[in-house]
Every structure is written in structure tokens, then in C-alpha cells.
Protein backbone atom coordinates (compact mmCIF):
# COMPACT_ATOMS: atom_id res chain seq x y z
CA UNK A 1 94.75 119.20 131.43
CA UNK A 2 92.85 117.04 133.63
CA UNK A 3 92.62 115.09 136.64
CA UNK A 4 90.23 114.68 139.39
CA UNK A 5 91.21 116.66 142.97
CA UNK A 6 93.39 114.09 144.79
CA UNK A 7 94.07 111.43 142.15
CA UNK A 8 96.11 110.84 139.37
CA UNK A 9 95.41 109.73 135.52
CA UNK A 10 96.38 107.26 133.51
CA UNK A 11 95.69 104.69 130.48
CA UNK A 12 92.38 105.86 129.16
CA UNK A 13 89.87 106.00 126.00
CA UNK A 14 87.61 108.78 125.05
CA UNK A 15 83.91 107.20 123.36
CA UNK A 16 81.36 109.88 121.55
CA UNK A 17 77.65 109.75 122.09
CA UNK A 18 75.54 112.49 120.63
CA UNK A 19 77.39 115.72 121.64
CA UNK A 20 79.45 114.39 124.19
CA UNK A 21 82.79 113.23 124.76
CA UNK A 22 82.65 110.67 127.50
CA UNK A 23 87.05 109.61 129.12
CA UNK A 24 86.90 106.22 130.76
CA UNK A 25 90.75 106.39 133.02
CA UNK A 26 92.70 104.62 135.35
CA UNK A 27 92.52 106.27 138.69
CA UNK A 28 94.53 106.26 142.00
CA UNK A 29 95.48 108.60 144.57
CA UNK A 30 98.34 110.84 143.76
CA UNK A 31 102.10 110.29 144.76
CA UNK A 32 101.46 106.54 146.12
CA UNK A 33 103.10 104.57 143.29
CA UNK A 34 104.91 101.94 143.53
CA UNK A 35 103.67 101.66 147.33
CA UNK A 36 100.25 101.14 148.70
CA UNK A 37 98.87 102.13 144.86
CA UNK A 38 95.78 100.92 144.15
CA UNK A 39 93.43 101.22 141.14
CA UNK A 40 90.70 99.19 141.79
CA UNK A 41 87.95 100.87 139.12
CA UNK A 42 87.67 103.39 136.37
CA UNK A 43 87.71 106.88 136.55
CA UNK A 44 84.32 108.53 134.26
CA UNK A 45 83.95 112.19 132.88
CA UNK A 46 82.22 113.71 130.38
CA UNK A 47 83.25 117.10 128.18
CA UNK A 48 81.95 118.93 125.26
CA UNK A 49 85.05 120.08 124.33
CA UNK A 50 87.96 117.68 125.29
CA UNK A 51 89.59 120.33 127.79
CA UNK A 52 86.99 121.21 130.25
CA UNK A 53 85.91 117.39 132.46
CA UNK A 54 82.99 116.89 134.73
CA UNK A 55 83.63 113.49 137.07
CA UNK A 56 81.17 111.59 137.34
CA UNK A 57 80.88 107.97 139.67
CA UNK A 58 83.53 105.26 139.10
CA UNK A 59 82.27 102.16 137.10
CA UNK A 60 83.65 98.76 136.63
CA UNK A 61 84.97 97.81 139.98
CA UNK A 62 88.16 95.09 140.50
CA UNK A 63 86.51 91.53 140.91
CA UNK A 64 85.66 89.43 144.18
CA UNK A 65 88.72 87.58 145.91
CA UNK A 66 89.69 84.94 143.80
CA UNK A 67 88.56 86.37 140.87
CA UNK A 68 90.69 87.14 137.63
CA UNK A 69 90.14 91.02 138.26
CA UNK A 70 90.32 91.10 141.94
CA UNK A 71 93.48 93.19 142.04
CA UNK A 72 92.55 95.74 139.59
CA UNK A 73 90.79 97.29 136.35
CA UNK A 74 92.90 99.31 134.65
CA UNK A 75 93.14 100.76 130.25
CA UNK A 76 89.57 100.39 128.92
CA UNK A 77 89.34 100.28 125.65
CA UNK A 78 85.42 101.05 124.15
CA UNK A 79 83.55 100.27 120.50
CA UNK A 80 80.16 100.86 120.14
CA UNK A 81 78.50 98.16 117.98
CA UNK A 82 74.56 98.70 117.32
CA UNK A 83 73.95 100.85 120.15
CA UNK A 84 75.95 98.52 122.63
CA UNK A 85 79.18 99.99 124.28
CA UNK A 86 81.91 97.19 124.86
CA UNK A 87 84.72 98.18 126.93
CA UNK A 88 87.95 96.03 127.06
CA UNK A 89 89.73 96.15 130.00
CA UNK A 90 93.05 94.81 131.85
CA UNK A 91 92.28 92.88 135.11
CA UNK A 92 94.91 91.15 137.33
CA UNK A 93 95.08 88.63 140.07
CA UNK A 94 97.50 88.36 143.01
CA UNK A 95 100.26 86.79 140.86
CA UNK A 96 99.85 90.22 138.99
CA UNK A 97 98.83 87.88 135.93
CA UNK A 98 97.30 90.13 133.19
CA UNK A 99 94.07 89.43 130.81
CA UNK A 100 91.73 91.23 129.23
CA UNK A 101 87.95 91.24 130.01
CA UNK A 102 84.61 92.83 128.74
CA UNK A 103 81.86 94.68 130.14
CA UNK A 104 79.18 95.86 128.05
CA UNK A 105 76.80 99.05 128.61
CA UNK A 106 73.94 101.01 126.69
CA UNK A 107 74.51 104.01 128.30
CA UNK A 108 78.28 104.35 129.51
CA UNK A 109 77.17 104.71 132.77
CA UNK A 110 75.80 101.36 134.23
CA UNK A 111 78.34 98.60 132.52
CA UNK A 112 77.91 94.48 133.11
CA UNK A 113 81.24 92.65 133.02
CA UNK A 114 80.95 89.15 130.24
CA UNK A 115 80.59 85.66 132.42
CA UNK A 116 83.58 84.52 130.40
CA UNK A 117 85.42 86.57 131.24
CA UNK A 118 89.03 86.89 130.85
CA UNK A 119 88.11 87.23 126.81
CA UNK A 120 91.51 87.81 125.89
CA UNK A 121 94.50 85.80 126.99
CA UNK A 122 97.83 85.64 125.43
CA UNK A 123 99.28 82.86 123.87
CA UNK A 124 101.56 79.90 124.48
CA UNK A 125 104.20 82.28 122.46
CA UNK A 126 104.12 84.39 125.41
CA UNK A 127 105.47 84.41 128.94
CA UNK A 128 102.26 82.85 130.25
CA UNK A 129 104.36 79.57 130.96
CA UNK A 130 105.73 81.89 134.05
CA UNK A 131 102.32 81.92 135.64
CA UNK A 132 103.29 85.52 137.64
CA UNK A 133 104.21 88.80 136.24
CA UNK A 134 102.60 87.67 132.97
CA UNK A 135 101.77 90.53 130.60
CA UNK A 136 98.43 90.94 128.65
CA UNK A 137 97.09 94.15 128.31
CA UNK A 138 96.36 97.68 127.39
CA UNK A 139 93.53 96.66 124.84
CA UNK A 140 92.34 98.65 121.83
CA UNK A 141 90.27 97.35 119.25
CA UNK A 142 90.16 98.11 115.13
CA UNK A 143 87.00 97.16 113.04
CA UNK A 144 88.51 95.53 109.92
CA UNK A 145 85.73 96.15 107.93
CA UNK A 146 87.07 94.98 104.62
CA UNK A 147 87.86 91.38 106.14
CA UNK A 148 84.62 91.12 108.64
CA UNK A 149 86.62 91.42 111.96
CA UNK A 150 87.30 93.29 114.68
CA UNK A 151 91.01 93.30 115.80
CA UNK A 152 92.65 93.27 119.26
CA UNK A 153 95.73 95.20 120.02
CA UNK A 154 97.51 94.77 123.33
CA UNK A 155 100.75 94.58 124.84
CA UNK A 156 102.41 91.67 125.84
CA UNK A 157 105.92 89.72 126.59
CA UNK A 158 107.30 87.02 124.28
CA UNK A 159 108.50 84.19 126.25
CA UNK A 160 112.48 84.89 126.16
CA UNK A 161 111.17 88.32 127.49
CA UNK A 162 111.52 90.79 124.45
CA UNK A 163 108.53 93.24 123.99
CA UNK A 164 106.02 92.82 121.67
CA UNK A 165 102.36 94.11 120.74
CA UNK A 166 99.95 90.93 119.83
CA UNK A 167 96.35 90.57 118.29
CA UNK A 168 93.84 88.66 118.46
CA UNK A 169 90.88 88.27 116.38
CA UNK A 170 86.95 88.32 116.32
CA UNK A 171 83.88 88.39 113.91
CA UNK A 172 81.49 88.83 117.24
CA UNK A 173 83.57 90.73 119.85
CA UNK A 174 83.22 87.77 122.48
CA UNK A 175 85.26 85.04 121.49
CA UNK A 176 88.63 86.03 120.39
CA UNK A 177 91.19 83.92 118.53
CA UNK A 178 95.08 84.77 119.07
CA UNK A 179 96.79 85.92 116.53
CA UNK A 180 100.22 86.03 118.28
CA UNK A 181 102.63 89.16 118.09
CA UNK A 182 102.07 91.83 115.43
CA UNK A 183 105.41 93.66 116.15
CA UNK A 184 108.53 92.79 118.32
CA UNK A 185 111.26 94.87 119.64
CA UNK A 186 114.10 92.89 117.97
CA UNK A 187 116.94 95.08 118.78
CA UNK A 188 115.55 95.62 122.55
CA UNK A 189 115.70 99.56 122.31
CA UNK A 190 112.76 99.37 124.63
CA UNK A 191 111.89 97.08 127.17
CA UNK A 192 108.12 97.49 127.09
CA UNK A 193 105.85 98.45 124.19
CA UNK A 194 102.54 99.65 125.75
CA UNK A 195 99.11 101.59 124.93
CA UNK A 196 98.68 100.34 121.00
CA UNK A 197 96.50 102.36 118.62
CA UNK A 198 95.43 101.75 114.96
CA UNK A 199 94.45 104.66 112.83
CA UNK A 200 93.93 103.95 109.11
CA UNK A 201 94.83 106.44 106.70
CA UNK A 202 94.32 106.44 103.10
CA UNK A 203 95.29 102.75 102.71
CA UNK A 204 97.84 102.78 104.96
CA UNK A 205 97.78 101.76 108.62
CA UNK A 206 99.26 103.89 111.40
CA UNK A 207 100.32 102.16 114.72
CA UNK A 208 100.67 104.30 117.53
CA UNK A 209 102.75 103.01 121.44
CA UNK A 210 104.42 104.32 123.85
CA UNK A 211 107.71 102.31 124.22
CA UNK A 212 109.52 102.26 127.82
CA UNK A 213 113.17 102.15 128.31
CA UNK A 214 114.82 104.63 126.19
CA UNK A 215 117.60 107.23 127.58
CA UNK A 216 115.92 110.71 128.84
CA UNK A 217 116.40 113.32 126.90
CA UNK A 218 117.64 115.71 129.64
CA UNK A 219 120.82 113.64 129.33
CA UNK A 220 120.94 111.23 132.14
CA UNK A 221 121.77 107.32 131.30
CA UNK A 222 119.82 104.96 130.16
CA UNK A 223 119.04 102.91 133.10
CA UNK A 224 118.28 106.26 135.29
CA UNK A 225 114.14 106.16 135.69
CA UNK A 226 113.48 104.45 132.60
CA UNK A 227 110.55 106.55 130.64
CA UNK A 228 108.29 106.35 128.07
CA UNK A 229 108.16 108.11 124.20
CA UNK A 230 105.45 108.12 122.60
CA UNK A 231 106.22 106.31 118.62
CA UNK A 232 104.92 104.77 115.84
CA UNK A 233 104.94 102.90 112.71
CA UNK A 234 103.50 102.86 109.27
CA UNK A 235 102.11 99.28 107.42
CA UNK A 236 100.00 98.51 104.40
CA UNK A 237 97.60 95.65 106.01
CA UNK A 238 96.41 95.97 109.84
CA UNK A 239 98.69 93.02 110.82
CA UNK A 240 101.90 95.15 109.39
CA UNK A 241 105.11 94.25 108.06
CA UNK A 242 105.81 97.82 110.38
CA UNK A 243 108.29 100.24 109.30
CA UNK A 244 109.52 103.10 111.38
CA UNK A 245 109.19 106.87 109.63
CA UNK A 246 112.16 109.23 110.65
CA UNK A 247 110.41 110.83 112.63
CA UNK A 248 109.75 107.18 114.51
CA UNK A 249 109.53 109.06 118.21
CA UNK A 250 106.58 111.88 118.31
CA UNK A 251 107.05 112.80 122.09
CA UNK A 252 109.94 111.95 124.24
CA UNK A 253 109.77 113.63 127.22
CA UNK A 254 107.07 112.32 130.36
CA UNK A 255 104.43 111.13 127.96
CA UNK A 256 102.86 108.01 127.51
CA UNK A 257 99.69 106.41 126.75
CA UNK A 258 98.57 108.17 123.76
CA UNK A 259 95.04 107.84 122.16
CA UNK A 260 94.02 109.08 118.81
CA UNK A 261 90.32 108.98 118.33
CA UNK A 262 88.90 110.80 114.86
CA UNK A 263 85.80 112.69 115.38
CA UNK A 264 83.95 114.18 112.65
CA UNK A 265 86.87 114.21 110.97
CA UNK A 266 89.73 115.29 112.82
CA UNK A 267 92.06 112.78 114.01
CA UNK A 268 93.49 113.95 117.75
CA UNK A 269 96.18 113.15 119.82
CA UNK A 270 95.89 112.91 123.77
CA UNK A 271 98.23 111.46 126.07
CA UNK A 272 99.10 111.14 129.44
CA UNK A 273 101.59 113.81 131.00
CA UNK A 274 104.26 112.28 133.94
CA UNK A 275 104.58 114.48 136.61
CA UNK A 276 108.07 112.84 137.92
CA UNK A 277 109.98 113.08 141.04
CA UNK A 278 112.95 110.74 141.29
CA UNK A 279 111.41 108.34 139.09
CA UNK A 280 107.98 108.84 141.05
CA UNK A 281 104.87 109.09 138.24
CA UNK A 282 102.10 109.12 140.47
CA UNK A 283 100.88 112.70 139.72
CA UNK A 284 100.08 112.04 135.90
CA UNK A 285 97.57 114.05 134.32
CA UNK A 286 95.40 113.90 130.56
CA UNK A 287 97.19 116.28 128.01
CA UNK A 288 95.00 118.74 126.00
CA UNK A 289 94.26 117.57 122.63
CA UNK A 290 96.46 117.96 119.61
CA UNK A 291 95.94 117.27 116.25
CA UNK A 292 97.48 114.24 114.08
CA UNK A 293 98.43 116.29 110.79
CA UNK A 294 98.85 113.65 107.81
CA UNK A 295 101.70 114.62 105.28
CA UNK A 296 101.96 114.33 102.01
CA UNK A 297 105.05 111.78 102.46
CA UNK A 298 102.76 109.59 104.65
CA UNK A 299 104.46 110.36 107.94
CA UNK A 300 102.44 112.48 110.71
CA UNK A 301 102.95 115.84 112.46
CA UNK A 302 101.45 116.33 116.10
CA UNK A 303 100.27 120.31 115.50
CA UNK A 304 98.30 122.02 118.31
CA UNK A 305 94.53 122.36 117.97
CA UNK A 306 92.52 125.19 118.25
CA UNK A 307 88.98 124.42 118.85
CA UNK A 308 88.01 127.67 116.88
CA UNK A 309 89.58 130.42 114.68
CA UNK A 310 91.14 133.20 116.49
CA UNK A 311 91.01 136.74 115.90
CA UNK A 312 93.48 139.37 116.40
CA UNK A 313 91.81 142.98 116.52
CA UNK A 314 93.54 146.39 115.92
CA UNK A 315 95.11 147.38 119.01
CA UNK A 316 96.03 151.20 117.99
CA UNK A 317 94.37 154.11 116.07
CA UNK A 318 94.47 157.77 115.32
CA UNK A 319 96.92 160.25 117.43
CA UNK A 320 97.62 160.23 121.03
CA UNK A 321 100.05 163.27 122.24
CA UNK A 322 104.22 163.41 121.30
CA UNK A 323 103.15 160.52 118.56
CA UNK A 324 101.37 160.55 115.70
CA UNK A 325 100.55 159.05 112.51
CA UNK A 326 99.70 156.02 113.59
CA UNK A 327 99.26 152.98 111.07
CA UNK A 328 96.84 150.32 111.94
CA UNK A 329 98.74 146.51 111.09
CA UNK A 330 96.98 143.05 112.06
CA UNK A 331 93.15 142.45 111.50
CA UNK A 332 91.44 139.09 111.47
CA UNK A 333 93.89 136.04 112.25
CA UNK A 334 92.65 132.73 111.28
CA UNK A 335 94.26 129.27 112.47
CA UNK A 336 95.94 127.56 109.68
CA UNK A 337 98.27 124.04 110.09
């Protein structure tokens, strides 16, 4: 698990270039949510393993007063595209207004934010009419090859207030067009959908959230420190209809904010762990990686994941005084799903 010393973790992406896993994060300093919080540029660190993180400088700092972003940058969300890193991000003014900007880098380490900026805005089907508290965020973007776009995932608020994920669409990854909602919570099980992510699977399309609202497992009611599980749904076009698997809810317990990046063929699961004190968050930390497993009935499995095989070696042989006869059992242990 991972933080750095004195701050917590949250919404984040993980980009590979060459050998090295680079995690883009919100940061803030631990135990001050909801009061005096403040997360007002991205955390950076780089691994070759996806367990052990080196820190490196903050990038992308919140904009001037006045600005769009001046209140903070949080959930980056990064394609490369011909060499070119483009990281989506949340910003928010002092109406706490939510919209999604771009920065671009070559490097990951020096980044220059878009001059038209906010890129992504939600639509008139949203609460934007409000003009405070209005919900656009938590970007991640799909290349839909087949159709010659690149999608937008983000959460958002419809305008009578039910949750909902939207999209928008783009053939150059600077001018977006709104799609409108891709899923909404109907029934209102959840009061917030948050942190989308597509994976495509053998034709079928895998979208993973963390929903907010539901009752905690460890029995108390509903409305006592609303949480997060971590869910997901199975369509057969990027834009849905969705359908929920039975085994709808992966992780239900402090989670949230789940990313599943593939690299070199291994689809993982990380997520954000809650460390919790009377509905307190502000010690979260990033989860080790698991492993997406797909079955055979096209529903998934989180497993753990070993980086390597493991071996057991013979622990006893021969005689040793009072015992004797001794049979060697075990050998070489291999990982296996």
C-alpha cells in the first residue's frame, strides 16, 4: 500500500512509459477532511512493480483566483496519443462547480494545462442550471477505435438529482461533444456513482464505479457514514444498454475509486483503501494490485496477484533423535488462478 509520509491518497490513474509505472493522485494532508482539506495539485510517483512508490514533485497546480481550477485539481485521468500524454482532470471554483480540464506533457513530469480549458462540461440535462454544487467529474477516457473516437466517462448529477455517469465524445481529444448520461441510478440505491472505468473484453464492454450510499456491511443503517462499493456492469457497445452480473458489487467494505489498467496483458485492479473514523476518510491509502480474472460466463473475479511464481522448498529430511523415518511432502509451488 501506498501513501506519501503525512498525506493521504485518493482518485488516481497509473500511465506506462518504457519500464515504468508512473501514479498521478489526489493528495492532502491526513485526517483534515471535511475541514480545512485542501488538494490543490497532484500527487506523482513512479514504481517498477506497482507496490514499491518513489514520490516525486507535485504537478498541475489549482488555477489563479478567479480561475475555473482555482479551488482544486483533483482524479487525472491520462492517454498517451503519439508520444503526447493528456491528462484529464477535475477542477473547481468557489461555488464548488465541477469541470473537466486538460494538460498535456511529453514526459509526465513537466505538464501545460489547454487555454480552453474547462474541455468538458456537462450538459443542460444536468444540474448545471443550479450554478453551485454542480457535479462534473472523475474523468477517464476509452479509445473507440472501431468508430474513430475517443470517449469520456465521468460522473455527474441529472437535474432532479439522481446519479448518473455521462460521456462525451471526441475524434481529437480537445473539443468534446456531450453525449449526456450513459447510465442512471433509477431505483436510487446509491446516491453518487463515481470513478468510471471501461475495459473491453472480448466484445463485450465492462464498466467499472464505485457507487456511494449503500448500507455498511458491518450492519449499521443505511444513512450511518454513507460508503462506497466498488461495482460494475456488463454492455455490448461502449455507450451500454448496462446490465448488472450477480456478482454486481466486487468490494464493499472502505474501497472506492478503482482503476483497472491492462499491461502487457494482465488486466489489474487497484483501488483506494478508507481508513475511517466516525465517518472520517482522510487517511486513505492505494491498495496493492489485484488481478481482474475474466470467466467463462462473462462476469469477473478480483483474484490476488503474485508478481512471480512462488516456491515452497522441503522443510524436513533424514532422522533427527526419538523420530525417524521422515518423508519429504511439498516441492516446487507455482501460482495458479
Amino acid at each position: 500500500m501506498y501513501h506519501h509520509p503525512g498525506e493521504y491518497v485518493t482518485d488516481f490513474c497509473i500511465v506506462k512509459r518504457d519500464n515504468l509505472y508512473h501514479l498521478f493522485h489526489i493528495r492532502g494532508e491526513r485526517w483534515t477532511w471535511p475541514v480545512g482539506y485542501r488538494e490543490l495539485d497532484l500527487g506523482h510517483a513512479t514504481s517498477t512493480d506497482l507496490r514499491t512508490w518513489t514520490p516525486h514533485a507535485p504537478v498541475l497546480p489549482a488555477g489563479p483566483v478567479g480561475a475555473w481550477d482555482e479551488c482544486g485539481n483533483w482524479a487525472p485521468d491520462i492517454i498517451e496519443v503519439d508520444g503526447i500524454y493528456y491528462c484529464y482532470y477535475t477542477g473547481s471554483d468557489t461555488n464548488n462547480n465541477q469541470a473537466i480540464g486538460l494538460a498535456t506533457s511529453t514526459d509526465l513530469f513537466h505538464w501545460e494545462k489547454h487555454p480552453a480549458n474547462p474541455v468538458v462540461v456537462p450538459g443542460d440535462w444536468s444540474d448545471i442550471a443550479l450554478g453551485k454544487d454542480v457535479a462534473g467529474r472523475d474523468a477517464m477516457v476509452f479509445h473507440d477505435s472501431p468508430n474513430g473516437r475517443y470517449l469520456l466517462y465521468y460522473t455527474a448529477t441529472m437535474a432532479d438529482g439522481r446519479a448518473c455517469l455521462a460521456v462525451s465524445e471526441s475524434t481529437d481529444l480537445v473539443q468534446w461533444r456531450d453525449l449526456g448520461p450513459t447510465y442512471i441510478e433509477e431505483d436510487r440505491t446509491y446516491n453518487r456513482l463515481e470513478s468510471a472505468y471501461l475495459v473491453e473484453h472480448e466484445a463485450r464492454f465492462y464498466l467499472f464505479y464505485s457507487a456511494k450510499g449503500g448500507p455498511k456491511s458491518k450492519g449499521s443503517p443505511a444513512t450511518a457514514y454513507p460508503h462506497f462499493d466498488i461495482v460494475y456492469q456488463i454492455g455490448e457497445t461502449p455507450l451500454g444498454p448496462w446490465h448488472k452480473p450477480l456478482n454486481h458489487a466486487l468490494l464493499t467494505e472502505a474501497t472506492c475509486a478503482s482503476e483497472h489498467p491492462t499491461f502487457d496483458g494482465t488486466t489489474y485492479m487497484l483501488y483506494i483503501i478508507q481508513e475511517e473514523i466516525e465517518g472520517i476518510w482522510g487517511a486513505s491509502v492505494l491498495s496493492d494490485p489485484k488481478r481482474i480474472v475474466w470467466q467463462d460466463d462473462g462476469t469477473v473475479q478480483v483474484h490476488e496477484h503474485l508478481p512471480e511464481a512462488v516456491e515452497c522448498q522441503t522443510i524436513f529430511t533424514g532422522e533427527t533423535d526419538g523420530f525417524g523415518d521422515w518423508v519429504s511432502h511439498g516441492g516446487a509451488w507455482t501460482a495458479a488462478d
